[in-house]
Protein backbone atom coordinates (compact mmCIF):
# COMPACT_ATOMS: atom_id res chain seq x y z
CA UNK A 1 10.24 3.30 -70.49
CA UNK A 2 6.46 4.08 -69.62
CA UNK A 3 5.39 1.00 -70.89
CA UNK A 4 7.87 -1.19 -69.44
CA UNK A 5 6.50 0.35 -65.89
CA UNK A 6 3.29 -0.39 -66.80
CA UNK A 7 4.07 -3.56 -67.85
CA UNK A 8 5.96 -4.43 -64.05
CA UNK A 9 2.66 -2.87 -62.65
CA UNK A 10 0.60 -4.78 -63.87
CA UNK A 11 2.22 -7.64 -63.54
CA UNK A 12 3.06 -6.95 -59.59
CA UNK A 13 -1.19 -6.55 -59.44
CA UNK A 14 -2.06 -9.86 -60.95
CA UNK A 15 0.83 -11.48 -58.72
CA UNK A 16 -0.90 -9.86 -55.58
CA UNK A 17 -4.32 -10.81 -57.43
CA UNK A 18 -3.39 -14.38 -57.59
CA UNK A 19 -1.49 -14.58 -53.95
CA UNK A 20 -4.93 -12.87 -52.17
CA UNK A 21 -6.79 -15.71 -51.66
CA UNK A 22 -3.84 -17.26 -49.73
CA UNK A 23 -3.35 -14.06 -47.58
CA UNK A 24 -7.13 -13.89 -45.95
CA UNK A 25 -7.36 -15.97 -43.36
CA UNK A 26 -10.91 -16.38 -41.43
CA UNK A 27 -11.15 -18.46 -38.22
CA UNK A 28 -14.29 -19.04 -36.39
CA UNK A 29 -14.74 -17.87 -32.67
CA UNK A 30 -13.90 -21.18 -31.22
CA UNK A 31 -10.98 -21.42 -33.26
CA UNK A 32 -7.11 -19.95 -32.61
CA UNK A 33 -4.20 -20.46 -35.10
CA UNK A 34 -0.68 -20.26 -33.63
CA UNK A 35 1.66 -18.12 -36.27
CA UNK A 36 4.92 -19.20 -37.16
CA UNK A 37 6.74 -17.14 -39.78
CA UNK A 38 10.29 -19.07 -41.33
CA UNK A 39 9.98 -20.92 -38.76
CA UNK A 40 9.48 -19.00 -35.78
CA UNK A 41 6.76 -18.14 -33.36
CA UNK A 42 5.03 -14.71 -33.86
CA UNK A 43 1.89 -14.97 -31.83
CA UNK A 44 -1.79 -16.41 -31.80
CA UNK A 45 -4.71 -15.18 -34.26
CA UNK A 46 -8.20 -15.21 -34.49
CA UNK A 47 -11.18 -15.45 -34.49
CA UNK A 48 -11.74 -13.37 -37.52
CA UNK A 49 -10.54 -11.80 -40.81
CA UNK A 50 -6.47 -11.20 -41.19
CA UNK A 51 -3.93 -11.59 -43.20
CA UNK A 52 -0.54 -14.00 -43.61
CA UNK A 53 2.28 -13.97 -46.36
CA UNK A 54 2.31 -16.71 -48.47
CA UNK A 55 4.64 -19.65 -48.76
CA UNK A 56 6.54 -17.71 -45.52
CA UNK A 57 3.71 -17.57 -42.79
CA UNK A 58 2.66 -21.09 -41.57
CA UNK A 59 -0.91 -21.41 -39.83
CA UNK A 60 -1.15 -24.39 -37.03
CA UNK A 61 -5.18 -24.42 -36.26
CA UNK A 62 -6.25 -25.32 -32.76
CA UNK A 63 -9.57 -25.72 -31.49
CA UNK A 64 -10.63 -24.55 -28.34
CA UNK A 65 -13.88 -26.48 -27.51
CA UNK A 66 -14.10 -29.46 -24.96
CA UNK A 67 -13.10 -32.53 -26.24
CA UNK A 68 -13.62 -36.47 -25.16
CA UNK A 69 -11.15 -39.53 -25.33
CA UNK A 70 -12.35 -42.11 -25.48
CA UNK A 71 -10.07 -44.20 -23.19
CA UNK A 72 -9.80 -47.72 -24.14
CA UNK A 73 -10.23 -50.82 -21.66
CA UNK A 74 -7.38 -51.07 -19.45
CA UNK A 75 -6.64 -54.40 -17.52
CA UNK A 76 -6.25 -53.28 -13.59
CA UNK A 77 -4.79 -55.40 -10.67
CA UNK A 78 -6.72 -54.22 -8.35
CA UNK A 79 -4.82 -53.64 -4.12
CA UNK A 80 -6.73 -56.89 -3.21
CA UNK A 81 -5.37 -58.65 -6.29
CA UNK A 82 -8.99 -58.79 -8.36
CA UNK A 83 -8.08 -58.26 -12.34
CA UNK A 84 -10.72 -55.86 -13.79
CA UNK A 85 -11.13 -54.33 -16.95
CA UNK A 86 -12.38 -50.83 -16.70
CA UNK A 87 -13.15 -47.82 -19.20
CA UNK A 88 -13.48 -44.15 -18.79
CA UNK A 89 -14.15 -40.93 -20.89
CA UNK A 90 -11.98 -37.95 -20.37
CA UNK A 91 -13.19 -34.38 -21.02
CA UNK A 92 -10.50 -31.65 -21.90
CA UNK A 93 -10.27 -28.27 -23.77
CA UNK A 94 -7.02 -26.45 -24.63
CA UNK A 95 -7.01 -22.97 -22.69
CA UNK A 96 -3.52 -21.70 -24.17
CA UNK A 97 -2.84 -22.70 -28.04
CA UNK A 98 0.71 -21.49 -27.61
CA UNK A 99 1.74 -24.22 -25.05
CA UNK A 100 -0.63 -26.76 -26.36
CA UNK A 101 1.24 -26.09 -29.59
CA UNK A 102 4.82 -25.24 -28.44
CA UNK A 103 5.49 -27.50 -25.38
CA UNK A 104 4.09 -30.99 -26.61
CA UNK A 105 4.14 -32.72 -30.12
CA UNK A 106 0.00 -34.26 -30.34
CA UNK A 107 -1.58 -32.81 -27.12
CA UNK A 108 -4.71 -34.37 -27.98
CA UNK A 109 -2.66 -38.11 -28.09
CA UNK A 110 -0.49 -37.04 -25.32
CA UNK A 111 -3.66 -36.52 -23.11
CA UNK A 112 -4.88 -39.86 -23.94
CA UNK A 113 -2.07 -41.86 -23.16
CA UNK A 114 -1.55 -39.73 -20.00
CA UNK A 115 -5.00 -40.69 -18.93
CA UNK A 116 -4.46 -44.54 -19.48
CA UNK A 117 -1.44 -44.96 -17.27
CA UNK A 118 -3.07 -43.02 -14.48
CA UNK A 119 -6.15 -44.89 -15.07
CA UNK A 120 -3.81 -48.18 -14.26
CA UNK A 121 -2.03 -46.43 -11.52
CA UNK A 122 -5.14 -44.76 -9.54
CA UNK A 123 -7.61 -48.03 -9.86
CA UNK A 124 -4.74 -50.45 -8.43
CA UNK A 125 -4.16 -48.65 -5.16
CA UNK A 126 -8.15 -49.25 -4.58
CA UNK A 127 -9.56 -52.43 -3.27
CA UNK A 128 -12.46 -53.89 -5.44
CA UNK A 129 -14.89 -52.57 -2.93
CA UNK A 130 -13.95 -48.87 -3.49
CA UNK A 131 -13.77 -49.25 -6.89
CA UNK A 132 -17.38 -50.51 -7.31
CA UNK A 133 -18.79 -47.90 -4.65
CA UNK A 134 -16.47 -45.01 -5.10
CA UNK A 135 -16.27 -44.06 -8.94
CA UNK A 136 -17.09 -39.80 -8.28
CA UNK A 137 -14.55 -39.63 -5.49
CA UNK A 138 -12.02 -42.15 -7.75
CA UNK A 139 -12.82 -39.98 -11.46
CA UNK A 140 -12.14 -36.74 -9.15
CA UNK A 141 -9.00 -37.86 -7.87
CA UNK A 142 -7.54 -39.01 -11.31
CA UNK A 143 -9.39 -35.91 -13.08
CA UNK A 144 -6.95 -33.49 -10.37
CA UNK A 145 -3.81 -35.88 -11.12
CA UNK A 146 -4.32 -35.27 -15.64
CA UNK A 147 -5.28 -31.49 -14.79
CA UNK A 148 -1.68 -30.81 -12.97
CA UNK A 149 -0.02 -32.92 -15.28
CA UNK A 150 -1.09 -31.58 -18.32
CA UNK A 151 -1.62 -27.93 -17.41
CA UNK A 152 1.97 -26.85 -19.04
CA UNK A 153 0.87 -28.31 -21.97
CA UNK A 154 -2.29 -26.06 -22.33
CA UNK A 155 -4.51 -28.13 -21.76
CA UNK A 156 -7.31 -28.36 -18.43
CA UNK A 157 -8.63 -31.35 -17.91
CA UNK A 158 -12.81 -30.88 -16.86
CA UNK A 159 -14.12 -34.00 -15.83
CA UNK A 160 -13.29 -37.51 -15.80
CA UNK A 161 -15.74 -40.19 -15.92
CA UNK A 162 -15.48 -44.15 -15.16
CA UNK A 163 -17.90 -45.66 -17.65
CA UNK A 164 -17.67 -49.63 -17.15
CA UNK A 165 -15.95 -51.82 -14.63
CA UNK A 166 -16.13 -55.57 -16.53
CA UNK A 167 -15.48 -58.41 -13.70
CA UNK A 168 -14.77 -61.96 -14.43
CA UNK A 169 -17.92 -64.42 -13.94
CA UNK A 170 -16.33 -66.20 -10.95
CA UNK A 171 -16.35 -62.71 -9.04
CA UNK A 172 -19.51 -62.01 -9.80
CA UNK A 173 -20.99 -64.98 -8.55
CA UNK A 174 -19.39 -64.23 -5.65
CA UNK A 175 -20.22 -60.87 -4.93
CA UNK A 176 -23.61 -62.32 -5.43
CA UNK A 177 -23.41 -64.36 -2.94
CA UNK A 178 -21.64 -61.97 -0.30
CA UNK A 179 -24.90 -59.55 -1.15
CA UNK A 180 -27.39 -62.34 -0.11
CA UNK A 181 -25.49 -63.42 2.98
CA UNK A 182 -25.38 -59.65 3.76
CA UNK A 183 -29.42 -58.94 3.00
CA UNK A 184 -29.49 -62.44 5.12
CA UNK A 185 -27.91 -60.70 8.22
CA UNK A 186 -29.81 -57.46 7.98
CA UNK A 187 -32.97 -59.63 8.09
CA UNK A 188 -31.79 -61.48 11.47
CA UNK A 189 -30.86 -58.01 12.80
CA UNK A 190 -34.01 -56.38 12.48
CA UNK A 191 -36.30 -59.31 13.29
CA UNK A 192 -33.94 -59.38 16.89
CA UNK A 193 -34.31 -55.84 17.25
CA UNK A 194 -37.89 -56.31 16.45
CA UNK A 195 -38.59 -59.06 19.08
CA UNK A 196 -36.43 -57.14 21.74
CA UNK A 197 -38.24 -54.17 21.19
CA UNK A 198 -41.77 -56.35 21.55
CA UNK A 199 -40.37 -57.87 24.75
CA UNK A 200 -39.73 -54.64 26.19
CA UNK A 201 -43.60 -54.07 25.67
CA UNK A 202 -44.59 -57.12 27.01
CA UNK A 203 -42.96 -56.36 30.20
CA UNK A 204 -44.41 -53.26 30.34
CA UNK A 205 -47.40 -54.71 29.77
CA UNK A 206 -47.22 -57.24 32.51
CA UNK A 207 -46.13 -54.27 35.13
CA UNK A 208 -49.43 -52.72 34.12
CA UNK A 209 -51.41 -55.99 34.44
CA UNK A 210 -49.93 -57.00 38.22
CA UNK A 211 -51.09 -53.28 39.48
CA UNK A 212 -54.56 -53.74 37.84
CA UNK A 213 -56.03 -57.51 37.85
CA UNK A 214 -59.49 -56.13 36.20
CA UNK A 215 -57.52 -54.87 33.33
CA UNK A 216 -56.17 -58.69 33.86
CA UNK A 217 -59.40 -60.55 33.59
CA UNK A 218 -60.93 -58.12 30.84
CA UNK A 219 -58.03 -58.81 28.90
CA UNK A 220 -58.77 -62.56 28.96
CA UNK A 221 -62.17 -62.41 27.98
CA UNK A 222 -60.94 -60.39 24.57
CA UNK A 223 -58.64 -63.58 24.32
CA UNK A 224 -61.52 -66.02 24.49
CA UNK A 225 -63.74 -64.07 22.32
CA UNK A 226 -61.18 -64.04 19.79
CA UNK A 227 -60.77 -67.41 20.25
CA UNK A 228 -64.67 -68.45 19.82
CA UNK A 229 -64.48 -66.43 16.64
CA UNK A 230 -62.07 -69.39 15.11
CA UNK A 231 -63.86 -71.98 16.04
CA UNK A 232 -61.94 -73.53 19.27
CA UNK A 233 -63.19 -74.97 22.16
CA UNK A 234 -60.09 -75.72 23.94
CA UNK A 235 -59.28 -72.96 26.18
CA UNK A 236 -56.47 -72.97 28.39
CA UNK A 237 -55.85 -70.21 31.40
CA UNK A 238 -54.61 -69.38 34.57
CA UNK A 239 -57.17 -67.08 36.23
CA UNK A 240 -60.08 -68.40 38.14
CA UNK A 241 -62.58 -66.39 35.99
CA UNK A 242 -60.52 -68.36 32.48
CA UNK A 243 -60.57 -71.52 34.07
CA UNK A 244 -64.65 -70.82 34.91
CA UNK A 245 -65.85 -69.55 30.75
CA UNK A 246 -63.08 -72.35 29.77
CA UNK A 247 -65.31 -75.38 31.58
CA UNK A 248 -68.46 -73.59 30.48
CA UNK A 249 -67.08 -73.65 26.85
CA UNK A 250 -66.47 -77.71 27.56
CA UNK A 251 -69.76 -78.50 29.04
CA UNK A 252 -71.49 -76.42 25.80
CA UNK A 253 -69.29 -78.62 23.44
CA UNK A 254 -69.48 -82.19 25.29
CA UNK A 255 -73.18 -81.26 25.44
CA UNK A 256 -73.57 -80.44 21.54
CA UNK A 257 -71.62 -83.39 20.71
CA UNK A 258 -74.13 -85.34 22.90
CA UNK A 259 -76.98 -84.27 20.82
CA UNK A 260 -75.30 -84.76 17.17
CA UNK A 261 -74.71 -88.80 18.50
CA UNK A 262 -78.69 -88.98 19.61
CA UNK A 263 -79.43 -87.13 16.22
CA UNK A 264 -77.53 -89.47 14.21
CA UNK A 265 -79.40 -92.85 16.08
C-alpha cells in the first residue's frame, strides 16, 4: 500500500514538475494580461511574476505604450469642391486593458479605421484654404472627435497629426498664381502708403519753406551743388537767386565751349 502512495506521489510531483513552466507567468512593466479562466473574465495581471492553471486559464497580452497608425491616403472632397489626397499619423495608448479587451474585437484596427472616416468627414467640411493653413487647429479637432469615440473602448487618443496634403498639378499652378497676384498687391499697397506718407512730408516741408524763404534759397543752392557734382549745366528754377547761379552756370559753359572751338582751329 506504501508503495503504491509513493508511487501516486511521485507521479503527482513530476506532473506539477512538467505543468510549472506553464504556470509562471512574467510580464514586463509596460505590459497587462487580461485573465479569463473557462471562459470568463477574472481580472487584469501584471507586471511581474504569478501564476495561471494550465490548459484552464487563458492569458490575452496587451500593451500599454503609445502606439502610431499609420493612416493611409484618403481621397477628400474638400467644402469648396477641391479633391485632395491627404495622410495623417495617429498616436494612441490603451489606458484600461479590460475594455480595450472586453468591449471591442481588434482595438488597435478599430482605431484605425475610426480615424480614416473622420479623417474624410473633418477635412470635407473645410475649404482648401483652411486645410492648407489650419492643420494644428484641424488634427486637434479630429484628435477630440477619436478620443470620445474611442474612450469606451480603452483606448485615449494623444495626438493627431496631418502629415501630407497631395494637390493635383492644375491647383497648384493656380495657387501659384493667386500667391504672386497677392505678393503683387502687397507691393502696390506699400509703395502707395509709401508715397502718401512722403507727400505728407513734402507738405510739411513746403509749410516750413513759405515761413522761412532763407531756408528756401539755401535749399536751392544744395540742389545746384548736387547738380554740378553730375556734370549738368542745365539748371532750371524759380527763385531770383536760381535763375541768377543758373545764367552764371550758362555763360561758364557757352564760354568753355567757346574756347574748345578756338582750340580745335
Amino acid at each position: 500500500m506504501s508503495d503504491w502512495l509513493l508511487g501516486l506521489l511521485m507521479f503527482l510531483v513530476f506532473i506539477v514538475i512538467c505543468l510549472l513552466p506553464y504556470s509562471i507567468k512574467v510580464l514586463r512593466e509596460y505590459e497587462r494580461a487580461v485573465h479569463f479562466r473557462l471562459g470568463r473574465f477574472i481580472g487584469v495581471k501584471g507586471p511581474g511574476l504569478f501564476l495561471i492553471i494550465p490548459f484552464v486559464d487563458k492569458l490575452t497580452k496587451v500593451d500599454l505604450r503609445v502606439m502610431d497608425i499609420d493612416v493611409p491616403k484618403q481621397r477628400v472632397v474638400t467644402k469648396d469642391n477641391v479633391s485632395t489626397d491627404v495622410d495623417a499619423v495617429v498616436y494612441m495608448r490603451v489606458f484600461n486593458p479590460e475594455n480595450a479587451i472586453l468591449r471591442v474585437e481588434h482595438y488597435y484596427r478599430a482605431t484605425s479605421m475610426l480615424a480614416q472616416t473622420t479623417l474624410r468627414d473633418v477635412l470635407g467640411q473645410v475649404d482648401l484654404d483652411d486645410l492648407l493653413t489650419k492643420r494644428e487647429e484641424l488634427s486637434e479637432k479630429i484628435r477630440k472627435i477619436l478620443d470620445e469615440q474611442t474612450d469606451p473602448w480603452g483606448v485615449k487618443v494623444t495626438n493627431v497629426t496631418i502629415r501630407d496634403v497631395s494637390l493635383p498639378e492644375e491647383m497648384v499652378r493656380a495657387i501659384a498664381k493667386q500667391a504672386e497676384a497677392e505678393r503683387e498687391r502687397r507691393s502696390r499697397v506699400i509703395m502707395a502708403e509709401g508715397e502718401y506718407q512722403a507727400s505728407r512730408r513734402m507738405a510739411e516741408a513746403a509749410k516750413l519753406y513759405e515761413k522761412n524763404p532763407a531756408a528756401m534759397r539755401l535749399r536751392e543752392l544744395q540742389t545746384l551743388v548736387e547738380v554740378a557734382r553730375e556734370g549738368n549745366m542745365v539748371v532750371i528754377s524759380p527763385s531770383e537767386l536760381g535763375s541768377t547761379i543758373g545764367g552764371i552756370a550758362g555763360l561758364l559753359s557757352g564760354i568753355e565751349k567757346q574756347r574748345r572751338k578756338v582750340t580745335k582751329k
